[in-house]
PDB file of N, CA and C in Angstrom:
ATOM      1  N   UNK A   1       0.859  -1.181   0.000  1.00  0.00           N
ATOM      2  CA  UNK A   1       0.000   0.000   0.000  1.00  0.00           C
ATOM      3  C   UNK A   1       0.896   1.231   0.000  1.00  0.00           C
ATOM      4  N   UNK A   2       0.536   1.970  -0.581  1.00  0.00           N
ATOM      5  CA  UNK A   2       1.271   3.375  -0.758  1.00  0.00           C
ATOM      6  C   UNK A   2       0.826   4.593  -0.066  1.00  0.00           C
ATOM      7  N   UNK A   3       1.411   4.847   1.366  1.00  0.00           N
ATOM      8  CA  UNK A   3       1.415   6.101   1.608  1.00  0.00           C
ATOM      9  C   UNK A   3       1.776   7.299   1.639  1.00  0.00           C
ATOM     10  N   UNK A   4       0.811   8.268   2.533  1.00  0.00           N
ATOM     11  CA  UNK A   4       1.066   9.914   2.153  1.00  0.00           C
ATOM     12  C   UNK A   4       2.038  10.482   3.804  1.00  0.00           C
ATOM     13  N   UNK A   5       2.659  10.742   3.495  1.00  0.00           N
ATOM     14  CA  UNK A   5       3.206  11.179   5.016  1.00  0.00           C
ATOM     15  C   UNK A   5       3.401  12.508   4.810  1.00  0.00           C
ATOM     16  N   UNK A   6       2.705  13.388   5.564  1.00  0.00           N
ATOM     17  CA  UNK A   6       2.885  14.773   5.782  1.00  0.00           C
ATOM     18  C   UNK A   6       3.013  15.161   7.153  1.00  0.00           C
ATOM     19  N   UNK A   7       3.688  16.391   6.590  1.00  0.00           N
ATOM     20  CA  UNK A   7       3.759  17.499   8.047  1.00  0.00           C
ATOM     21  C   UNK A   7       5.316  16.797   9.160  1.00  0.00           C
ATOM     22  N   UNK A   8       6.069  16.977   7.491  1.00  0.00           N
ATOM     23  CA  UNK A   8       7.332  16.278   7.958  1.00  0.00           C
ATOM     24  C   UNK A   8       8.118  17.380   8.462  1.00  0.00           C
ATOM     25  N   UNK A   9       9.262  17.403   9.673  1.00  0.00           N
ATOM     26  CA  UNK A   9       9.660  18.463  10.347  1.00  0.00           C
ATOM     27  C   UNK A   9      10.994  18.756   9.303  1.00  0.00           C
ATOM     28  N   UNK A  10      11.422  19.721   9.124  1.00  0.00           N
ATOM     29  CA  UNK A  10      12.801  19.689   7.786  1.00  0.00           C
ATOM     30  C   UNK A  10      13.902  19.162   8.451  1.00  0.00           C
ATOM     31  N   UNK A  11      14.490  18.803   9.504  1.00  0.00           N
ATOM     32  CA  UNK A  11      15.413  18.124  10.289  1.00  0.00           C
ATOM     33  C   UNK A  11      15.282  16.320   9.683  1.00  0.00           C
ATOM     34  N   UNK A  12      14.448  15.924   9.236  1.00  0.00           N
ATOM     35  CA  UNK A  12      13.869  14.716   9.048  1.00  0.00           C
ATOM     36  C   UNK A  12      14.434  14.251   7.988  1.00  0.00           C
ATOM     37  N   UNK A  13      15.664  13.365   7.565  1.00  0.00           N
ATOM     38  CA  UNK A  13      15.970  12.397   6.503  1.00  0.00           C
ATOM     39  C   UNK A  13      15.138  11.666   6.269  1.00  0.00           C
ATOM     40  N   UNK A  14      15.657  10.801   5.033  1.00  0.00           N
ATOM     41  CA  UNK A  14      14.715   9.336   4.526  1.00  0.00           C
ATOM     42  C   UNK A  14      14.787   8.505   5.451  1.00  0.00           C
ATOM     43  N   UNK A  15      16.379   8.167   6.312  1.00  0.00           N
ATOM     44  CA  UNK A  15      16.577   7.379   6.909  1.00  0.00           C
ATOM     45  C   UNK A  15      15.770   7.361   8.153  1.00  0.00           C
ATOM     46  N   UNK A  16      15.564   8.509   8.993  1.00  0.00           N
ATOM     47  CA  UNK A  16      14.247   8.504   9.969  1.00  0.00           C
ATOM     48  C   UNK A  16      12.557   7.933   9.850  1.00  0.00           C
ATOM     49  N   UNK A  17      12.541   8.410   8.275  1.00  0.00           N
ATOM     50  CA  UNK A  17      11.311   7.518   7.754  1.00  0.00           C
ATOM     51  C   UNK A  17      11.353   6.315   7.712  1.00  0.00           C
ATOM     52  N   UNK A  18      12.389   6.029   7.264  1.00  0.00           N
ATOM     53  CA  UNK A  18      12.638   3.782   7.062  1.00  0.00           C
ATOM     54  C   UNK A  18      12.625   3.048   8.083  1.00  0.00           C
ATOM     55  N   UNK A  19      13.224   4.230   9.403  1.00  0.00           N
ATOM     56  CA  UNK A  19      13.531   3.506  10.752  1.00  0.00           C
ATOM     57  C   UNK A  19      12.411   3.128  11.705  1.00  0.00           C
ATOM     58  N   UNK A  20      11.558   4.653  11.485  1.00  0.00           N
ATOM     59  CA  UNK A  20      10.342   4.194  12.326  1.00  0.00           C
ATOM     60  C   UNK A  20       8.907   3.786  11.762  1.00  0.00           C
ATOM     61  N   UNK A  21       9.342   3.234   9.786  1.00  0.00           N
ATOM     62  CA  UNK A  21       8.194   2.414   9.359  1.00  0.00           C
ATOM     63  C   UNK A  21       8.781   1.237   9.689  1.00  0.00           C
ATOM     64  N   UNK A  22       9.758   0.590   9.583  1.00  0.00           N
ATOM     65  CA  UNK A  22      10.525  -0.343   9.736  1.00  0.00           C
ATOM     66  C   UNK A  22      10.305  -1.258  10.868  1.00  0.00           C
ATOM     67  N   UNK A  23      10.111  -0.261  12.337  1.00  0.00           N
ATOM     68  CA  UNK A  23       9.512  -1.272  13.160  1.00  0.00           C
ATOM     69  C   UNK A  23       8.247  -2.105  13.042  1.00  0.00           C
ATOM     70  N   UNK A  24       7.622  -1.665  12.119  1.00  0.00           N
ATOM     71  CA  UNK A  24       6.389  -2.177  11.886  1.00  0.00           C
ATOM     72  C   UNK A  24       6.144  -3.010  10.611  1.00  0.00           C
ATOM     73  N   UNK A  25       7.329  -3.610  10.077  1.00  0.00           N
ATOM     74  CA  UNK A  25       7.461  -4.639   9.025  1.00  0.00           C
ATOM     75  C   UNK A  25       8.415  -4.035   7.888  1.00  0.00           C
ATOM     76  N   UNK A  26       8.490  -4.928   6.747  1.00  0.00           N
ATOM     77  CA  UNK A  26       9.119  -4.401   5.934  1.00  0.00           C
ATOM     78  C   UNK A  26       8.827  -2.912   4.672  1.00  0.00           C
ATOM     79  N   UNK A  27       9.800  -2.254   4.591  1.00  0.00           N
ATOM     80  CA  UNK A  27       8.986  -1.008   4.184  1.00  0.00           C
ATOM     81  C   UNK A  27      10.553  -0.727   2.897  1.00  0.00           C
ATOM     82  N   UNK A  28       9.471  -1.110   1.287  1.00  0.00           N
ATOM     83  CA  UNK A  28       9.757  -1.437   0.299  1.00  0.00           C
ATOM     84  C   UNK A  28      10.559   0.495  -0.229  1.00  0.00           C
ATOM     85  N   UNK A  29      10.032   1.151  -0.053  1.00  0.00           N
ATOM     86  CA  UNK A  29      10.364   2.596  -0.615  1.00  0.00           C
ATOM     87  C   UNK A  29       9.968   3.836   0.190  1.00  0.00           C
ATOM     88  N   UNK A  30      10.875   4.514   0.988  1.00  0.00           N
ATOM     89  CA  UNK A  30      10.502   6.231   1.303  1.00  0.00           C
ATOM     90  C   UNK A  30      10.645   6.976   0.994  1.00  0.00           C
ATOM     91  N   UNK A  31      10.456   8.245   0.462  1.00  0.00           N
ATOM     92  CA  UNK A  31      11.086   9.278  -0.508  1.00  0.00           C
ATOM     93  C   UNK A  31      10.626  10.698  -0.351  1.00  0.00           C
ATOM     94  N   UNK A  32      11.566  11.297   0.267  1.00  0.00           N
ATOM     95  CA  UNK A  32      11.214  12.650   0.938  1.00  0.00           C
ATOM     96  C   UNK A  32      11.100  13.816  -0.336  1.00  0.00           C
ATOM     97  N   UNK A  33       9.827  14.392  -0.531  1.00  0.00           N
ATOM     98  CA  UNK A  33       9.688  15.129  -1.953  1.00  0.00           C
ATOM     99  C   UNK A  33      10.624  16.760  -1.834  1.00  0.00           C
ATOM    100  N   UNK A  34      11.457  16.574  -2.570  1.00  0.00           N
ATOM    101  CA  UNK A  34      12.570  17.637  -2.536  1.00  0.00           C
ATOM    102  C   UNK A  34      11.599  18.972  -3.150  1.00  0.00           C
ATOM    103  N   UNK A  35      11.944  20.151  -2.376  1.00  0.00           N
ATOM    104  CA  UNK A  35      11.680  21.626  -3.174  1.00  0.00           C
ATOM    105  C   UNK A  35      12.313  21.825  -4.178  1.00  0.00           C
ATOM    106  N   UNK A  36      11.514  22.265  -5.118  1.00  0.00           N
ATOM    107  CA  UNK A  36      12.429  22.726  -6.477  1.00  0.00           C
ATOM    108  C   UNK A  36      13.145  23.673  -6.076  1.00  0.00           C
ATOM    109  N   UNK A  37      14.449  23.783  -7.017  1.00  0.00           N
ATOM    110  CA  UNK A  37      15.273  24.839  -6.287  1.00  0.00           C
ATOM    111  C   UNK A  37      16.360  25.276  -5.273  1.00  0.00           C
ATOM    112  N   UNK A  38      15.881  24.322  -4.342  1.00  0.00           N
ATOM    113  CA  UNK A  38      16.402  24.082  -2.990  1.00  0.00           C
ATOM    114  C   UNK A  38      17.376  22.999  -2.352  1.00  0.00           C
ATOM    115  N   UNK A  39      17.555  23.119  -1.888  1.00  0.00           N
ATOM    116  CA  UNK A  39      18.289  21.794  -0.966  1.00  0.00           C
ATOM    117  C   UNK A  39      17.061  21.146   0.020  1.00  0.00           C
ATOM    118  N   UNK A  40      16.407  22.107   0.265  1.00  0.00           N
ATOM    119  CA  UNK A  40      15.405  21.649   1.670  1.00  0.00           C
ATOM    120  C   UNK A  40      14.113  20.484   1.281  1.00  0.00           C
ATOM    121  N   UNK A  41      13.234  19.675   1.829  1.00  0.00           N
ATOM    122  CA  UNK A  41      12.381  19.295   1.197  1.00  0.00           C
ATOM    123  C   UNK A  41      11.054  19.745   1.853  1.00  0.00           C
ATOM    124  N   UNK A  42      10.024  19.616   1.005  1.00  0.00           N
ATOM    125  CA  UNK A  42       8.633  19.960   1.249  1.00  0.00           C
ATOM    126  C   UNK A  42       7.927  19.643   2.241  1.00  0.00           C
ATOM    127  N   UNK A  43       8.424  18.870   2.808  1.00  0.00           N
ATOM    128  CA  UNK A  43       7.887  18.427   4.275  1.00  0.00           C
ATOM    129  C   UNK A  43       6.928  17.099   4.098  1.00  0.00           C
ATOM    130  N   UNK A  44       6.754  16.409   2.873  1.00  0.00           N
ATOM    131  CA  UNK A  44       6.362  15.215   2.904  1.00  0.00           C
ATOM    132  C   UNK A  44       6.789  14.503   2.051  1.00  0.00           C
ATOM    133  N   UNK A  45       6.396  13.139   2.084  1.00  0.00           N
ATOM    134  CA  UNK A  45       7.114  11.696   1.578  1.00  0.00           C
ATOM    135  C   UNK A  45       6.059  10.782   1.104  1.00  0.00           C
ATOM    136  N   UNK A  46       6.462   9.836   0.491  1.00  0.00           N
ATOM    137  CA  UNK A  46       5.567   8.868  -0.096  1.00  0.00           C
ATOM    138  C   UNK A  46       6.552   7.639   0.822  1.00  0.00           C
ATOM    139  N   UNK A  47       5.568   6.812   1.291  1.00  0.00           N
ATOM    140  CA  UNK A  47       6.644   5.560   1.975  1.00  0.00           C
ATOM    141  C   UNK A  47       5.186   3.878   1.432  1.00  0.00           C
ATOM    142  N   UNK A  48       6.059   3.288   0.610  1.00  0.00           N
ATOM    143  CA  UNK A  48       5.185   2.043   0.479  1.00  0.00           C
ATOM    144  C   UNK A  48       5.732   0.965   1.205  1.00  0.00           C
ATOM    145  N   UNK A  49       4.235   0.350   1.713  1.00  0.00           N
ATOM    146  CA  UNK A  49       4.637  -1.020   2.790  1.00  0.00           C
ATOM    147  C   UNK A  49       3.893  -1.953   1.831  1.00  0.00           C
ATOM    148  N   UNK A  50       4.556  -3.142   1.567  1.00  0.00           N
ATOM    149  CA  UNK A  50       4.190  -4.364   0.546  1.00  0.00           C
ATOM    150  C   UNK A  50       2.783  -4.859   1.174  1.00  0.00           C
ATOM    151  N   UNK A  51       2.460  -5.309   2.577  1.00  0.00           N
ATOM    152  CA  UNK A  51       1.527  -5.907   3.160  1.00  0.00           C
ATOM    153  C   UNK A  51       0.502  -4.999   3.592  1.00  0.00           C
ATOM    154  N   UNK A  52      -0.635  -4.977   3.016  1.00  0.00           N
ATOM    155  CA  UNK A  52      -1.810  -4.464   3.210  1.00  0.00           C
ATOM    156  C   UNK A  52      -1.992  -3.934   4.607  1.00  0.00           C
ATOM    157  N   UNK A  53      -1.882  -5.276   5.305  1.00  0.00           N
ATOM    158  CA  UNK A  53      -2.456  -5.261   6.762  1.00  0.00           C
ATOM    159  C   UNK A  53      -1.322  -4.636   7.307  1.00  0.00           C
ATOM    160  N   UNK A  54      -0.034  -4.481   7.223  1.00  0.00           N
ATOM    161  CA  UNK A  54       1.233  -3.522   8.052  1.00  0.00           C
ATOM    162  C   UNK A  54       0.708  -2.358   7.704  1.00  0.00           C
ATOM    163  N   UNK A  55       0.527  -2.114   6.501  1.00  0.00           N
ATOM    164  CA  UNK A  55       0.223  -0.400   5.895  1.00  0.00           C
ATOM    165  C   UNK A  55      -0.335  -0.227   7.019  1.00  0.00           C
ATOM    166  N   UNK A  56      -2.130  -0.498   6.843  1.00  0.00           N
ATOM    167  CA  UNK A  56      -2.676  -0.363   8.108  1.00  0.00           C
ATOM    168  C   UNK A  56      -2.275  -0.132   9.327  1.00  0.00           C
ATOM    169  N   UNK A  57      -1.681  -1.314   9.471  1.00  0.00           N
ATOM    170  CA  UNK A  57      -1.271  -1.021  11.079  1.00  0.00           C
ATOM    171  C   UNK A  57      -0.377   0.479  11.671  1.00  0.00           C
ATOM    172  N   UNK A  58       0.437   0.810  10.208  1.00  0.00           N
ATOM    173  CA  UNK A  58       1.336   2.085  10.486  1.00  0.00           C
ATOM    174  C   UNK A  58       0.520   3.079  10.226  1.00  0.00           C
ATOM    175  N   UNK A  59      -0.841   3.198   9.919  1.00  0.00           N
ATOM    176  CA  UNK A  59      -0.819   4.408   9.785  1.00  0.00           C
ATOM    177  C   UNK A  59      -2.150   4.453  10.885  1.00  0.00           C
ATOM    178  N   UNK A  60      -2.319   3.379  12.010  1.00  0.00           N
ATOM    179  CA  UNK A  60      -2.845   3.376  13.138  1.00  0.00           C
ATOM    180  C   UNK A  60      -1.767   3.952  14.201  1.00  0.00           C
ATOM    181  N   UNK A  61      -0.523   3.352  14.167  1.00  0.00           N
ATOM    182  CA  UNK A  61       0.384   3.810  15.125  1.00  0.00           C
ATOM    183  C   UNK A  61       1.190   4.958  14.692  1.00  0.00           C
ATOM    184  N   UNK A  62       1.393   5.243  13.720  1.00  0.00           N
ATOM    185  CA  UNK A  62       2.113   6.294  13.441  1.00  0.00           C
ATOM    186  C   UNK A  62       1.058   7.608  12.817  1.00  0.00           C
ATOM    187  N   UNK A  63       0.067   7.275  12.392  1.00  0.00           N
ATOM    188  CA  UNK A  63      -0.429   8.777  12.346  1.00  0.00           C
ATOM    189  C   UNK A  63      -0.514   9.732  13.539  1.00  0.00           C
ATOM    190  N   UNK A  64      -0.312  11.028  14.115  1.00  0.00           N
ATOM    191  CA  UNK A  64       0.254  11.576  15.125  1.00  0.00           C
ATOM    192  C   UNK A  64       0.941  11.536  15.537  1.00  0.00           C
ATOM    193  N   UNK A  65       2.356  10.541  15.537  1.00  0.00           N
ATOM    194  CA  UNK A  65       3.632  10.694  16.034  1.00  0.00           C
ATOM    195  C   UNK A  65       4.041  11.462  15.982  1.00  0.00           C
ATOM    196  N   UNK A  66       4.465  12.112  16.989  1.00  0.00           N
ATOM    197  CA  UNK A  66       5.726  13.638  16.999  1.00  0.00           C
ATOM    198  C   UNK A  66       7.020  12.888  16.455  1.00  0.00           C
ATOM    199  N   UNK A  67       7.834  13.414  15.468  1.00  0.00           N
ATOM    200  CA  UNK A  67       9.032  13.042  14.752  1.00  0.00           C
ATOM    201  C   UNK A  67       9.819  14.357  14.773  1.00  0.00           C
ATOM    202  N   UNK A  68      10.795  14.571  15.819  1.00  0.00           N
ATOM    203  CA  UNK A  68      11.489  15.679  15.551  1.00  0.00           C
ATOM    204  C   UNK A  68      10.801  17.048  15.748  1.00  0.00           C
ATOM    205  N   UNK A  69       9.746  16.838  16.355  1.00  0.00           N
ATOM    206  CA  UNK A  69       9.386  17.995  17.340  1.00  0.00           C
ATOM    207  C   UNK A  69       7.993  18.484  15.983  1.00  0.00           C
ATOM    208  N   UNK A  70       7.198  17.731  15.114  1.00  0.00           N
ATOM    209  CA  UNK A  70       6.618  17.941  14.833  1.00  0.00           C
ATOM    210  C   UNK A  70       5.575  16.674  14.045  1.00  0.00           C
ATOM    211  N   UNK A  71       4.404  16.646  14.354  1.00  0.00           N
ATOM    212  CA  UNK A  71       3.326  15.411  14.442  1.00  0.00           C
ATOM    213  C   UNK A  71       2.727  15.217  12.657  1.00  0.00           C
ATOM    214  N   UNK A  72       3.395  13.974  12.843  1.00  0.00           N
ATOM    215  CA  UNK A  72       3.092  13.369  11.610  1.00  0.00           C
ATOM    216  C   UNK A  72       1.637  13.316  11.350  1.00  0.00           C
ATOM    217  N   UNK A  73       1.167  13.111   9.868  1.00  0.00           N
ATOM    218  CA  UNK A  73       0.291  12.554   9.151  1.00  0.00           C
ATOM    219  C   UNK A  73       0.667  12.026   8.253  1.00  0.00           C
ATOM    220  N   UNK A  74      -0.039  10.581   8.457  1.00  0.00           N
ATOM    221  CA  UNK A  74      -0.509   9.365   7.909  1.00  0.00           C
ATOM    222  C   UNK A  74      -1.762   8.994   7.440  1.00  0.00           C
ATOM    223  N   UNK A  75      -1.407   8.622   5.961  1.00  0.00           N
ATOM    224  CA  UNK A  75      -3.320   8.105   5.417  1.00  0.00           C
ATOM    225  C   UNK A  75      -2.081   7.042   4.356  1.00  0.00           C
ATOM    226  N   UNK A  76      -3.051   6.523   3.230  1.00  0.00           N
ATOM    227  CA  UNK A  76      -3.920   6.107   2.302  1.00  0.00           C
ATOM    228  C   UNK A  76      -3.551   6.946   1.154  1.00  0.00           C
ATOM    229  N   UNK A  77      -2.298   7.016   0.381  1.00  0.00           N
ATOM    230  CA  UNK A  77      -2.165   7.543  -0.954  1.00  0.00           C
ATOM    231  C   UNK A  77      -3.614   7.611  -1.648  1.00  0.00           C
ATOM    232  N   UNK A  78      -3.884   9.015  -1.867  1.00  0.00           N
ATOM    233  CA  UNK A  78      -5.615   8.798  -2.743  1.00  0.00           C
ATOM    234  C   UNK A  78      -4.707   8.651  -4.118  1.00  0.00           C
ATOM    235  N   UNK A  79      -6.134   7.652  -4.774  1.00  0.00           N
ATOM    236  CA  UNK A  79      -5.886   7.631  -6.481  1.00  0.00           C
ATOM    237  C   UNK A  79      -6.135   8.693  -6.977  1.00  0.00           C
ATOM    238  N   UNK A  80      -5.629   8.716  -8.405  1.00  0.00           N
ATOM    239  CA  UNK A  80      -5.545  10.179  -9.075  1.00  0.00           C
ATOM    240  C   UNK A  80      -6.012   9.414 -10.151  1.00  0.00           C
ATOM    241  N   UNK A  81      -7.751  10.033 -10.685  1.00  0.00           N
ATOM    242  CA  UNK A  81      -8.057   9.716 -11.831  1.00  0.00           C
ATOM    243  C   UNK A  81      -6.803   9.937 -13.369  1.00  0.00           C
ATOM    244  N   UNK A  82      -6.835   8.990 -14.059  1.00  0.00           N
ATOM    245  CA  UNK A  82      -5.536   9.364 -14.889  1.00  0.00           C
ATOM    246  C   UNK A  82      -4.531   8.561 -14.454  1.00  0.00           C
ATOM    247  N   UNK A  83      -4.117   8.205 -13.606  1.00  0.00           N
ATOM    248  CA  UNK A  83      -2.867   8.157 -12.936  1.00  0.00           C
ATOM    249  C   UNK A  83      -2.761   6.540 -13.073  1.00  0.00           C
ATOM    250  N   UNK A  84      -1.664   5.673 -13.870  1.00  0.00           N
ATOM    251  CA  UNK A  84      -1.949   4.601 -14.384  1.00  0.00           C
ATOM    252  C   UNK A  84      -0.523   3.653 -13.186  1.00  0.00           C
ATOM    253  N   UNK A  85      -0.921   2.904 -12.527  1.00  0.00           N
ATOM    254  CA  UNK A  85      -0.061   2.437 -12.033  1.00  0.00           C
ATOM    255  C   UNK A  85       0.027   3.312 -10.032  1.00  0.00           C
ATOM    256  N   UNK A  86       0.967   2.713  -9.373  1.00  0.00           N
ATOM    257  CA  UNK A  86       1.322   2.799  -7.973  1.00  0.00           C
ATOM    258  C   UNK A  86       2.497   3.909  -7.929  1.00  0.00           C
ATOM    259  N   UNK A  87       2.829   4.012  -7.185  1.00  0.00           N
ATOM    260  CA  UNK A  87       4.001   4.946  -6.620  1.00  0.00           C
ATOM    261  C   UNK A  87       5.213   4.373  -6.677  1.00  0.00           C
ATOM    262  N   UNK A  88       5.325   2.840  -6.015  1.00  0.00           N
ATOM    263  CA  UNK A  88       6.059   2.012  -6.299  1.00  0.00           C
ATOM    264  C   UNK A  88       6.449   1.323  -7.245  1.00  0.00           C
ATOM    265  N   UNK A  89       5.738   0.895  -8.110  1.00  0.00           N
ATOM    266  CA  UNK A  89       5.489   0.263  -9.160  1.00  0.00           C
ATOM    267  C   UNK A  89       6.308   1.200 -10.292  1.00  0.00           C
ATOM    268  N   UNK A  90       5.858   2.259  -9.997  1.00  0.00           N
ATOM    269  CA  UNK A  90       6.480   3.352 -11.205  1.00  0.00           C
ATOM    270  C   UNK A  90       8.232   4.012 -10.463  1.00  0.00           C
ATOM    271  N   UNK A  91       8.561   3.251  -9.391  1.00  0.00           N
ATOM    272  CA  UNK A  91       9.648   3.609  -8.809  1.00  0.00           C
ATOM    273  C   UNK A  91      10.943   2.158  -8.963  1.00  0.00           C
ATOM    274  N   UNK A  92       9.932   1.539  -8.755  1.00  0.00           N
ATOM    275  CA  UNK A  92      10.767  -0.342  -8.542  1.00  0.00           C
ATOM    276  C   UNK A  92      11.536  -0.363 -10.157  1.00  0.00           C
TER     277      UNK A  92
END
């Protein structure tokens, strides 16, 4: 399943994302969306978990986590009419 992680604090690498989806099974791709322009990133990420039921479970325990002094959101990548294929899928 492919999620949306927002309201990422800018202190926050990929590697902080992998670590604390990671406790919660295996976690296939994270990818912190860079500002054009910039060095800094936008403050959110796409992170896919292979198993349905882990997705779930992370975005029960981890939606609201404070990460670096500022509280995550977690959902459910919405589909984008048009949009042919996964996040992953078009990354793998």
């Amino acid at each position: 399943m492919n999620l949306y992680v927002s309201n990422i604090s800018p202190g926050v690498v990929r590697a902080d994302l992998q670590h604390i989806f990671s406790g919660l099974g295996e976690v296939f791709f994270a990818s912190l969306m860079p500002a054009g322009g910039s060095r800094s990133d936008r403050g959110y990420a796409y992170v896919y978990v292979p198993d349905d039921e882990r997705a779930r479970m992370a975005i029960a325990k981890l939606n609201g986590k404070i990460l670096k002094g500022d509280r995550l959101t977690v959902s459910p990548m919405a589909e984008r009419p048009g949009v042919i294929g996964t996040f992953a899928r078009a990354r793998s």
